[in-house]
Protein backbone atom coordinates (compact mmCIF):
# COMPACT_ATOMS: atom_id res chain seq x y z
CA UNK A 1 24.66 3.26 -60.69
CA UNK A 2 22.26 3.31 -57.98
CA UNK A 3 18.56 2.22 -58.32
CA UNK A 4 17.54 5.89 -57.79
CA UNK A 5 20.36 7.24 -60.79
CA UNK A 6 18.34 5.04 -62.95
CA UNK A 7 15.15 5.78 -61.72
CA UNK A 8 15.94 9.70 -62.52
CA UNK A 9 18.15 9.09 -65.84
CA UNK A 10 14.93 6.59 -66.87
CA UNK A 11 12.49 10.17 -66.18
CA UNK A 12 14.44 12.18 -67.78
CA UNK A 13 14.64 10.79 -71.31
CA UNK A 14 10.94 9.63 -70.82
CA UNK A 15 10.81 13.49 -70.43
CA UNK A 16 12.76 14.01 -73.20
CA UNK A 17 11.00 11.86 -75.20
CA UNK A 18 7.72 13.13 -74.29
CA UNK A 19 8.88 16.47 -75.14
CA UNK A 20 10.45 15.92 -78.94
CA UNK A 21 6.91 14.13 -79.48
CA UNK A 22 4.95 17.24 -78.16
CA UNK A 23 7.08 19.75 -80.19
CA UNK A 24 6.83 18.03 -83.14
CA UNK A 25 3.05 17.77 -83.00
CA UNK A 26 2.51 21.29 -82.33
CA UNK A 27 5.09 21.99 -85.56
CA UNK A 28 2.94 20.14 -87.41
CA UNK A 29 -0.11 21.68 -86.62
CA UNK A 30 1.73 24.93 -87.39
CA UNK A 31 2.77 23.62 -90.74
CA UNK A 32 -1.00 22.36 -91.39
CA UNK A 33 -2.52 25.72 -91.02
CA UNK A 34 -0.01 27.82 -92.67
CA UNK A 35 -0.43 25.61 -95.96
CA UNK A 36 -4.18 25.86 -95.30
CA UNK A 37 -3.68 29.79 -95.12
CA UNK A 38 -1.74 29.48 -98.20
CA UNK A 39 -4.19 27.85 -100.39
CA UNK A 40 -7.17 29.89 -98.90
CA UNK A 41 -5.03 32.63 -100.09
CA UNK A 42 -3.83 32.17 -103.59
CA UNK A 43 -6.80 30.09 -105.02
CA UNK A 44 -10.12 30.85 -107.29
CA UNK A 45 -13.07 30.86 -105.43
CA UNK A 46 -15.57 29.58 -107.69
CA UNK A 47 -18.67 28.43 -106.80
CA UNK A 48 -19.01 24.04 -106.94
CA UNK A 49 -21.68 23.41 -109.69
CA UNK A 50 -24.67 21.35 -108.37
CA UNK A 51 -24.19 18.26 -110.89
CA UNK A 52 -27.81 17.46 -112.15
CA UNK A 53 -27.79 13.34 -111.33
CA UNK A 54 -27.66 14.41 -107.66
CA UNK A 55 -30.47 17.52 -108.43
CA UNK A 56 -32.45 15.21 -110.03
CA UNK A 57 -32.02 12.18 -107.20
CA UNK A 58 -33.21 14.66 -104.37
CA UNK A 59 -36.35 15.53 -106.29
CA UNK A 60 -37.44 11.68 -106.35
CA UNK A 61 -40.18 11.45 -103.60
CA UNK A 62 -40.23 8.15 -101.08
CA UNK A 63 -43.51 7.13 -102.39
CA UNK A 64 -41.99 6.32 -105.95
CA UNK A 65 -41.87 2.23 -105.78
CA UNK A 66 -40.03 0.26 -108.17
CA UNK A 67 -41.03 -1.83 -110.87
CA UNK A 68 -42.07 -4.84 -111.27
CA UNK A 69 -38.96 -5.86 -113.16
CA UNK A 70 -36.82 -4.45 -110.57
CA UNK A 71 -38.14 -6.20 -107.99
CA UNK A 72 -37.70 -9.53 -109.71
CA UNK A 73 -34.48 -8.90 -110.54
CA UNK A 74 -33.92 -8.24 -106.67
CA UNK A 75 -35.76 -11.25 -105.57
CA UNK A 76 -33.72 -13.50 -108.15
CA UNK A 77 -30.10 -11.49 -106.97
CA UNK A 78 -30.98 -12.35 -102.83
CA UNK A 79 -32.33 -15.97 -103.84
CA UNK A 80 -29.02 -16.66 -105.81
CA UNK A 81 -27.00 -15.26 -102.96
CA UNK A 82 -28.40 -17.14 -100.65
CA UNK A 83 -28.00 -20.70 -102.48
CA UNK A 84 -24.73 -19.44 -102.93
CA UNK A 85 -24.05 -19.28 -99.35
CA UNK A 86 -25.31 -22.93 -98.48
């Protein structure tokens, strides 16, 4: 074979190649929406309850400070850590 037959057979599998690659991905985009359609399709829609630890953790203002206790207990955790550490 001549530089050139390879040069051309070497394009046309990269071709090829580049091809099966693109034609799967757009199969598999296909796939993805169809199952999305599916489920949109044949399930409840029910509202997502608000759960009340998260209700209850946006009400908390940024001015509320910690305890005392707290922030010992902080102070003791970072001081242990860092002895820890060398």
């Amino acid at each position: 074979m001549t530089p050139s037959e390879l040069l051309l057979e070497g394009v046309e599998l990269m071709l090829f190649g580049l091809g099966t690659v693109f034609f799967f991905l757009i199969l598999l985009v296909l796939i993805i929406r169809v199952m999305s359609w599916v489920i949109e399709r044949f399930t409840a829609k029910t509202p997502v309850p608000v759960s009340t630890a998260s209700a209850s953790f946006a009400a908390k203002s940024a001015a509320d400070k910690p305890s005392a206790d707290v922030l010992a207990a902080i102070q003791s955790a970072i001081h242990q850590h860092r002895a820890r550490r060398g």
